[in-house]
N, C-alpha and C. Protein backbone atom coordinates (compact mmCIF):
# COMPACT_ATOMS: atom_id res chain seq x y z
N UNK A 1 0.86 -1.18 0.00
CA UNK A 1 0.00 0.00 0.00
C UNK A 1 0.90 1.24 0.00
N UNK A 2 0.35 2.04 -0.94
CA UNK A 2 1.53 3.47 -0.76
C UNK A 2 0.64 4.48 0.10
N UNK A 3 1.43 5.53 0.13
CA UNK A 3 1.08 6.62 1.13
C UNK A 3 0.25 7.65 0.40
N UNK A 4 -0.02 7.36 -0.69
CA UNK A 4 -1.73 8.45 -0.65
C UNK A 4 -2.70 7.08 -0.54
N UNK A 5 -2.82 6.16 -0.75
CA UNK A 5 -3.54 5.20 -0.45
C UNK A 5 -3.80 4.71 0.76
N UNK A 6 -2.96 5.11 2.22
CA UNK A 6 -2.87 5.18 3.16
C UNK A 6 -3.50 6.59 3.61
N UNK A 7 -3.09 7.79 3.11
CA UNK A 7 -3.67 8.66 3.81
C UNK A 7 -5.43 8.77 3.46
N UNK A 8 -5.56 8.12 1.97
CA UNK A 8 -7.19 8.25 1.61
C UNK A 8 -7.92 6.86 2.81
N UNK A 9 -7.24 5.97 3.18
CA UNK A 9 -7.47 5.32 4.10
C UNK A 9 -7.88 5.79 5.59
N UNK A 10 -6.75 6.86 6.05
CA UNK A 10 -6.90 7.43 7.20
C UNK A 10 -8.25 8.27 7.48
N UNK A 11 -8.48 9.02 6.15
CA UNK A 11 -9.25 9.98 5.57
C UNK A 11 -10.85 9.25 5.97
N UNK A 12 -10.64 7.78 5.38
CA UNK A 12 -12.05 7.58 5.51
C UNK A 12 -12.39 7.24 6.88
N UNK A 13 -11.05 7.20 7.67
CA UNK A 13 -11.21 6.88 9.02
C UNK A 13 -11.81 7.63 10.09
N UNK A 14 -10.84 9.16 9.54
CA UNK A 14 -11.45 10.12 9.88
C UNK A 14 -12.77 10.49 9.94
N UNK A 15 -13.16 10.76 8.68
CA UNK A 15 -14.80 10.82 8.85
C UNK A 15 -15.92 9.93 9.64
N UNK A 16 -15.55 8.82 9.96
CA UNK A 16 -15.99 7.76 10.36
C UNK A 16 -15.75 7.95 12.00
N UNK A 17 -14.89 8.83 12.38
CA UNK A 17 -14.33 9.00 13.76
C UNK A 17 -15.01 10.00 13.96
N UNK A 18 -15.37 10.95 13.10
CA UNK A 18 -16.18 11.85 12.91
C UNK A 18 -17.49 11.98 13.30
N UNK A 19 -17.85 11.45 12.87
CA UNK A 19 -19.33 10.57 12.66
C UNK A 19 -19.70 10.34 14.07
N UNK A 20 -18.64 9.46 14.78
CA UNK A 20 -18.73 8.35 15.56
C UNK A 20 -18.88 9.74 17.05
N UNK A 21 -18.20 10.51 16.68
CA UNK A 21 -18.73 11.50 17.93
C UNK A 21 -19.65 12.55 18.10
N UNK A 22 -20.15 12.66 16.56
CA UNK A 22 -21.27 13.91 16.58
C UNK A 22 -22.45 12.51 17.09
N UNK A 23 -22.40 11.33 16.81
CA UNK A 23 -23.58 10.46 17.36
C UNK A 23 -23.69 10.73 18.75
N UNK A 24 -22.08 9.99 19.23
CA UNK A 24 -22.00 10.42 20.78
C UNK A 24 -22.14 11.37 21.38
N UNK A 25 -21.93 12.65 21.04
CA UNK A 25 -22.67 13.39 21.39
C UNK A 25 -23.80 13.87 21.43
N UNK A 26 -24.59 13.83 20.75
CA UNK A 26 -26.44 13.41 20.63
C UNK A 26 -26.41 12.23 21.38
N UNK A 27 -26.08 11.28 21.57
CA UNK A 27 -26.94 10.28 22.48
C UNK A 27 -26.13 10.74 24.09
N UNK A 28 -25.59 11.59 24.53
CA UNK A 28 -24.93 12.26 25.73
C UNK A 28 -25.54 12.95 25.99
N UNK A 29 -26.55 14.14 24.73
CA UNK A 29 -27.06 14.97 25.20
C UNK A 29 -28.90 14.20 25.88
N UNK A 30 -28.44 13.02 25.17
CA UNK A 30 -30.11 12.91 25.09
C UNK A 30 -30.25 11.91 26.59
N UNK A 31 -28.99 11.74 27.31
CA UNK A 31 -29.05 11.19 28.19
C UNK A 31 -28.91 12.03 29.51
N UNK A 32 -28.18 12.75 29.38
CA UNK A 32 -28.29 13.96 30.14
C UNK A 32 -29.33 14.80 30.39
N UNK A 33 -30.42 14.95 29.49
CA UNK A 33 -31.41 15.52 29.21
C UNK A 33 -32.40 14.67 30.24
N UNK A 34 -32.38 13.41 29.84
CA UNK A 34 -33.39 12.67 31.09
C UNK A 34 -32.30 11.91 32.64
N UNK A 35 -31.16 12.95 32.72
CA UNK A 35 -30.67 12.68 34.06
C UNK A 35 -30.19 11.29 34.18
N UNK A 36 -29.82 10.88 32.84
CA UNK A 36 -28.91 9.55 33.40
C UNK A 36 -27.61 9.88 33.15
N UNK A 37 -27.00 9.98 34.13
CA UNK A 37 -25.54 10.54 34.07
C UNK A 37 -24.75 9.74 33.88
N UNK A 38 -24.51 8.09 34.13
CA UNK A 38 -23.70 7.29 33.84
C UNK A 38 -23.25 7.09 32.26
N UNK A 39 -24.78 6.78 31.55
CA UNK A 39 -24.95 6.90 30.04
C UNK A 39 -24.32 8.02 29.56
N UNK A 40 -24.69 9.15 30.18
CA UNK A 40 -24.37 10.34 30.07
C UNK A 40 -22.28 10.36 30.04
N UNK A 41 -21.81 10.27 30.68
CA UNK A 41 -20.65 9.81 30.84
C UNK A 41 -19.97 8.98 29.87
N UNK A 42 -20.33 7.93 29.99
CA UNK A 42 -20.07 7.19 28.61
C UNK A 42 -19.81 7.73 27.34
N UNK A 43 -20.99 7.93 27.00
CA UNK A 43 -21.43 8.48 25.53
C UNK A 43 -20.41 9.47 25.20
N UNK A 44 -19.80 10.72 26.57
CA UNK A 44 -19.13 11.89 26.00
C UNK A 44 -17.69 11.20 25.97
N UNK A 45 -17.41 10.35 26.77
CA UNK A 45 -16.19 9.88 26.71
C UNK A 45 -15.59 8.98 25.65
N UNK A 46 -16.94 8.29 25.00
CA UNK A 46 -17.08 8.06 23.52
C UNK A 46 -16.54 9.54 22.27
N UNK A 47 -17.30 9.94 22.58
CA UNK A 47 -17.20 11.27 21.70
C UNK A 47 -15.65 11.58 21.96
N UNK A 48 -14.90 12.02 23.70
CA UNK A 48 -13.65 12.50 23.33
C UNK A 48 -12.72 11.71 22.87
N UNK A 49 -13.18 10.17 23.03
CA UNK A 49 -11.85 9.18 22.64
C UNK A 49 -12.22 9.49 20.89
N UNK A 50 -13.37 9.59 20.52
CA UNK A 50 -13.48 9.42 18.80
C UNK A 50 -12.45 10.83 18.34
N UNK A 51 -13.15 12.05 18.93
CA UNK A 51 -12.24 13.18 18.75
C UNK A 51 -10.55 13.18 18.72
N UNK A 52 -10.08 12.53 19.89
CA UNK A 52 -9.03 12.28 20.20
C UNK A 52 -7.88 11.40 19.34
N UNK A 53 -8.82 10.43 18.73
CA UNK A 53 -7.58 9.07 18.13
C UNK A 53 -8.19 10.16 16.61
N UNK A 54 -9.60 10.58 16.25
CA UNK A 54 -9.34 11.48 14.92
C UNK A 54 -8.05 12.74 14.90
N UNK A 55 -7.79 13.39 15.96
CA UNK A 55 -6.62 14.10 16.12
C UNK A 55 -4.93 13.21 15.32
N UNK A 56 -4.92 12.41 16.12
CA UNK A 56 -3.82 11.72 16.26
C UNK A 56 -3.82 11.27 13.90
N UNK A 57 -4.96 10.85 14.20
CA UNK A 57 -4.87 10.08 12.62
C UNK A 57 -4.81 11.32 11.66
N UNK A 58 -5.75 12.70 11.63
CA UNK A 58 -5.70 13.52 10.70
C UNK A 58 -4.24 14.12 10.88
N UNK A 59 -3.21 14.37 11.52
CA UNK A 59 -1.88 14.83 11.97
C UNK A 59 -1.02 13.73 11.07
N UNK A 60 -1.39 12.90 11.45
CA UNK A 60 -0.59 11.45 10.43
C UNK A 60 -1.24 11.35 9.15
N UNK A 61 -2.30 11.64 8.62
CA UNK A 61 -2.52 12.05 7.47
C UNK A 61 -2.06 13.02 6.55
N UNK A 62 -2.21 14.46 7.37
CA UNK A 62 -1.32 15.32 6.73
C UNK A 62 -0.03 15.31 6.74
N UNK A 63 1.04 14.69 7.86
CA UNK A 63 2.27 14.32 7.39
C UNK A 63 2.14 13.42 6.15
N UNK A 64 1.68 12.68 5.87
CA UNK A 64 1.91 11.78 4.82
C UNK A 64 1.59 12.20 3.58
N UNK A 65 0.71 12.96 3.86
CA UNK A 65 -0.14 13.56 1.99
C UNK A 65 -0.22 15.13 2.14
N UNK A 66 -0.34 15.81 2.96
CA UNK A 66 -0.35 16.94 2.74
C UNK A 66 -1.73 17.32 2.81
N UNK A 67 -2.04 18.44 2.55
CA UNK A 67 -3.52 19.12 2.01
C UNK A 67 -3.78 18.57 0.62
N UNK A 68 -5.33 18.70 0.49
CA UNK A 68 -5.75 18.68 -0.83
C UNK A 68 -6.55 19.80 -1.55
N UNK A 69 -6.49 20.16 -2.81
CA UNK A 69 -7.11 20.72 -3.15
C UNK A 69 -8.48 20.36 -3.75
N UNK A 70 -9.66 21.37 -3.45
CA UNK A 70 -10.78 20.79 -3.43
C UNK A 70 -11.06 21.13 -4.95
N UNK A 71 -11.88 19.94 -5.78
CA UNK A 71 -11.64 19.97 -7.10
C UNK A 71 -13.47 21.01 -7.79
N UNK A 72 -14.05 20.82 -6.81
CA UNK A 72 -15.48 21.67 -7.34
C UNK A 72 -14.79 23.20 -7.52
N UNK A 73 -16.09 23.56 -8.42
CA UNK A 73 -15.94 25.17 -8.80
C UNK A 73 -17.15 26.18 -8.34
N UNK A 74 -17.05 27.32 -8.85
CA UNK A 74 -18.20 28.42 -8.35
C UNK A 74 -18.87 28.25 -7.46
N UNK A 75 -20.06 27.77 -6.80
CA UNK A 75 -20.69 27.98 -6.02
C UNK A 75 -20.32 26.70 -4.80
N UNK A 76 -20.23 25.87 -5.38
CA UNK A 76 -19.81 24.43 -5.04
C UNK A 76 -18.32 24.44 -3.92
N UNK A 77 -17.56 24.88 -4.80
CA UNK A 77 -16.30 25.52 -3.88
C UNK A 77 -16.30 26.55 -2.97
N UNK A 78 -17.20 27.26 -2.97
CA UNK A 78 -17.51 28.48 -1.96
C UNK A 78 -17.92 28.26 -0.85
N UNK A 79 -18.75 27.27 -1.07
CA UNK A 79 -19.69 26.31 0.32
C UNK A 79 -18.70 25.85 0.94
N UNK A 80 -17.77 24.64 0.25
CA UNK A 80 -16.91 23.50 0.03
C UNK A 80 -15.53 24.63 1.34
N UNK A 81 -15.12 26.04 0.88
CA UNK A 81 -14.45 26.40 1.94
C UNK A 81 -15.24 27.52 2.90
N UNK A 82 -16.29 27.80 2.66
CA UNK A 82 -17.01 28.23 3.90
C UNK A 82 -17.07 27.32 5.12
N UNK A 83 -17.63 26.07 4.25
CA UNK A 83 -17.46 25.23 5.74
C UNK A 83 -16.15 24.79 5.77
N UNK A 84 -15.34 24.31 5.39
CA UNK A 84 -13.88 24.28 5.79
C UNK A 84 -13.22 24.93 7.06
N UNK A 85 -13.40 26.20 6.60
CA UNK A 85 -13.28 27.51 7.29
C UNK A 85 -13.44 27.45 8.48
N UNK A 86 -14.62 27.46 8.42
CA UNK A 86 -15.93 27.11 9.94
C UNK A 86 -14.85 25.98 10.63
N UNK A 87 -15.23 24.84 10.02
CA UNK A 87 -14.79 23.60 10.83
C UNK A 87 -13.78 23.88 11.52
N UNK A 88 -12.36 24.22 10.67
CA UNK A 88 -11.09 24.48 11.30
C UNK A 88 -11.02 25.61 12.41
N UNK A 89 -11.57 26.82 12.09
CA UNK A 89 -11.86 28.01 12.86
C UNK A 89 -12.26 26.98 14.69
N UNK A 90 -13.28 26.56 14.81
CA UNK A 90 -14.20 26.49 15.53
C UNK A 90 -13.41 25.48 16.22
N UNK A 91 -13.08 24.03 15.39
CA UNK A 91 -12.34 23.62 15.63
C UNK A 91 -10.82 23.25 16.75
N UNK A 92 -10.22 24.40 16.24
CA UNK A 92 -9.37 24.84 16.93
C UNK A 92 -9.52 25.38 18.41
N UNK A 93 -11.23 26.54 18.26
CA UNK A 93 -11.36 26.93 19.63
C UNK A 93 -12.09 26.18 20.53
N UNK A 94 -12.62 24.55 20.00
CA UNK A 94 -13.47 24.21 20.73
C UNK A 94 -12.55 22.94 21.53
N UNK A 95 -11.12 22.64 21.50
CA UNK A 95 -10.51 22.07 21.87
C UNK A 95 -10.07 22.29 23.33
N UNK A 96 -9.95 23.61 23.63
CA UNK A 96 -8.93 23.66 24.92
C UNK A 96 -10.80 23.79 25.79
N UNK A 97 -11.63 24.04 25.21
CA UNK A 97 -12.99 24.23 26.11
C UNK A 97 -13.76 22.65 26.58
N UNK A 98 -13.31 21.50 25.78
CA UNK A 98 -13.91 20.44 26.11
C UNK A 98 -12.67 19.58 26.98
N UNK A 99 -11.30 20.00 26.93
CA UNK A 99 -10.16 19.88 28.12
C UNK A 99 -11.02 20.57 29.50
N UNK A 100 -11.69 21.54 29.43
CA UNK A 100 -11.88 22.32 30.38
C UNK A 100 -13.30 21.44 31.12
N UNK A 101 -14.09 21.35 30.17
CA UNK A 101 -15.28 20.50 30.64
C UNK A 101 -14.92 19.24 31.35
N UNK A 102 -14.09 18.70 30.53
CA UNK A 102 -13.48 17.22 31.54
C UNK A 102 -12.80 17.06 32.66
N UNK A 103 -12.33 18.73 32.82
CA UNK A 103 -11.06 19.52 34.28
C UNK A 103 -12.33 18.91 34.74
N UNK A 104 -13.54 20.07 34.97
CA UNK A 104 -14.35 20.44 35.58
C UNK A 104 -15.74 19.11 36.44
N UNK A 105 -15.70 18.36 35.50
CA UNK A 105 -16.22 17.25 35.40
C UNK A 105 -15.22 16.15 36.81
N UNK A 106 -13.74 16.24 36.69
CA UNK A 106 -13.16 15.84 37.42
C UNK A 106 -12.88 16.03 38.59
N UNK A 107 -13.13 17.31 38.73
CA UNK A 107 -12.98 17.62 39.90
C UNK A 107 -14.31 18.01 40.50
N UNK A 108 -15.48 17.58 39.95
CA UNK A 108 -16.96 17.49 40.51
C UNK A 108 -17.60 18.79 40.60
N UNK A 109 -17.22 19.49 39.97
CA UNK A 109 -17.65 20.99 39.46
C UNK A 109 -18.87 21.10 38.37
N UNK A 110 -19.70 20.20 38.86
CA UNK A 110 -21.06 19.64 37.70
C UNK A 110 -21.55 21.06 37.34
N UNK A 111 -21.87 22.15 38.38
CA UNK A 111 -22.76 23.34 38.28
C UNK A 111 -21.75 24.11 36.94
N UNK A 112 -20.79 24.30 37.53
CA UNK A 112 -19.62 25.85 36.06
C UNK A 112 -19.72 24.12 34.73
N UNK A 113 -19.48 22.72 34.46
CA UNK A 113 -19.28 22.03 33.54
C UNK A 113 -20.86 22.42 32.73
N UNK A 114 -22.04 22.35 33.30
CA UNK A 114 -23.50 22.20 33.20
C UNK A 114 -23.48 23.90 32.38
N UNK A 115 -22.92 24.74 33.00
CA UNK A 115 -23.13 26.23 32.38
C UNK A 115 -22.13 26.29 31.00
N UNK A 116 -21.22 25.66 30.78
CA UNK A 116 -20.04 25.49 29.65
C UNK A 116 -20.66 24.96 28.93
N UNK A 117 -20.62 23.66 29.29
CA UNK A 117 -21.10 22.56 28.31
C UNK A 117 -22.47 23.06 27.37
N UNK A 118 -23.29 24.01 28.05
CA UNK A 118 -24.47 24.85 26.84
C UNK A 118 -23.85 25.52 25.56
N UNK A 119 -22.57 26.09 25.58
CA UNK A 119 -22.10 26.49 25.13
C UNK A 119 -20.81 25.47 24.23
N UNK A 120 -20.30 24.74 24.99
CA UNK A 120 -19.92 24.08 24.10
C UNK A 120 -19.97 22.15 23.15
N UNK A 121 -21.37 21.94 23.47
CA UNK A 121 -22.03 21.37 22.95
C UNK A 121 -22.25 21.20 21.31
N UNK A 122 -23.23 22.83 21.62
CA UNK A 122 -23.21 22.76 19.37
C UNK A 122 -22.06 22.95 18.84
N UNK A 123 -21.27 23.88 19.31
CA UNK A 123 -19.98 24.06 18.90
C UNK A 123 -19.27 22.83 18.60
N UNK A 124 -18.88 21.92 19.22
CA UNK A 124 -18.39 20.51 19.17
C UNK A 124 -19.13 19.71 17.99
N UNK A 125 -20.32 19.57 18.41
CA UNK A 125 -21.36 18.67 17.32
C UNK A 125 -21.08 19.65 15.79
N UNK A 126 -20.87 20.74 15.94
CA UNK A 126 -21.12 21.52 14.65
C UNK A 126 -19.84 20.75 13.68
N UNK A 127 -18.88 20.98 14.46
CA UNK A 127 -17.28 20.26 13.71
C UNK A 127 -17.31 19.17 13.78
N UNK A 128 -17.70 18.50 13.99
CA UNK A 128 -17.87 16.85 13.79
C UNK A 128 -18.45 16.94 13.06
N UNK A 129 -20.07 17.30 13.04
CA UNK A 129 -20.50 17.16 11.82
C UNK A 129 -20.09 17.53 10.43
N UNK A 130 -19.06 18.47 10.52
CA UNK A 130 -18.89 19.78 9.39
C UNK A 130 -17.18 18.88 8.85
N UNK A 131 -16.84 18.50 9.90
CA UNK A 131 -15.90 17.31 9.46
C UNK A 131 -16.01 16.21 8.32
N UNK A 132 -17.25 15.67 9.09
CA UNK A 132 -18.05 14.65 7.89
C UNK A 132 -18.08 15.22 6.73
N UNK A 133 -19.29 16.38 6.30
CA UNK A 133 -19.10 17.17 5.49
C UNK A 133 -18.20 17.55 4.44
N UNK A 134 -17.23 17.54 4.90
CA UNK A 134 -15.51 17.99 4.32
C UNK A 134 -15.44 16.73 3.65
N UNK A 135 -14.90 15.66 4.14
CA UNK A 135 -14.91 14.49 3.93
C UNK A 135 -15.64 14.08 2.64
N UNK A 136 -16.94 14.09 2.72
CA UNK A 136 -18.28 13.50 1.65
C UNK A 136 -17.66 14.78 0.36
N UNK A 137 -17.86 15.88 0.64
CA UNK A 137 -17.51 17.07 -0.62
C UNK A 137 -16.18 16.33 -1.23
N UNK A 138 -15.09 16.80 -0.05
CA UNK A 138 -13.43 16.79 -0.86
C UNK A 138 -13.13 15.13 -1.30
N UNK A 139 -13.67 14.04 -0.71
CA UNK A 139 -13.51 12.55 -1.40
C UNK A 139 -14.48 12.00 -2.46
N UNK A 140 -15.90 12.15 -1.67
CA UNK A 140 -16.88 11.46 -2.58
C UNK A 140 -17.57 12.18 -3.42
N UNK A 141 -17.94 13.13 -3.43
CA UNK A 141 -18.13 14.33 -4.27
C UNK A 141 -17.42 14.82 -5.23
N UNK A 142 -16.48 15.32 -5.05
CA UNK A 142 -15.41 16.09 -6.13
C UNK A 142 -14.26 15.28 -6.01
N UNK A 143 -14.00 14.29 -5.05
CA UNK A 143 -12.68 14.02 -5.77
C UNK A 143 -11.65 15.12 -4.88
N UNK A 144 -10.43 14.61 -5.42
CA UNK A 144 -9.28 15.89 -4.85
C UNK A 144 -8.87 16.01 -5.94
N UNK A 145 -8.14 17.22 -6.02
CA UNK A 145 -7.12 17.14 -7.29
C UNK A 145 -5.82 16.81 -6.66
């Protein structure tokens, strides 16, 4: 196997890791919502391990292949890096805030995790989902160049 065949590998992993935590997070929220906190627990710790090993693999992806360029045009490509944009933007800031939720969580600080976590909830679900997104456009959609 060579190394763009490996990174389109990682790629589909990614999305799939992707996937695997915007679920977990909907079934966290939806457990939390009716006060089962164990489920509740689970589910997000699902979500940060999916987040977490997707970190590790998209870092080893881009060492190996680099960026791609997205092959749609005019309107198609506009979307294609609007959400890009978004994802990475948000991305980036929603990382050191779900470290913070898990501080907070640890050290039994449910009331300040319960006031965060409103806030960083969609934010999280938004890039996971918007991850996927990326994924379906820049592979199954258009292709890369």
């Amino acid at each position: 196997m060579n190394t763009a065949a490996v990174g389109d590998l990682l790629a589909g992993i990614n999305a799939t890791l992707n996937a695997t935590s915007a679920v977990a997070l909907c079934v966290g929220f939806y457990f939390i919502r009716r006060k089962v906190i164990d489920r509740h627990r689970r589910a997000m710790l699902t979500a940060v391990g999916a987040s977490a090993v997707f970190l590790v693999f998209y870092v080893t992806r881009v060492a190996l292949t680099g960026t791609h360029d997205f092959a749609g045009e005019g309107t198609a490509r506009i979307i294609y890096l609007s959400v890009l944009f978004s994802h990475m933007v948000l991305a980036v800031l929603v990382f050191p805030f779900v470290l913070r939720l898990l501080y907070l969580v640890r050290r039994q600080r449910f009331d300040e995790h319960k006031r965060l976590a409103r806030f960083v909830f969609p934010v999280w679900a938004y890039v996971s989902i918007t991850g996927l997104v990326v994924y379906i456009l820049l592979y199954q959609i258009y292709g890369y160049a």
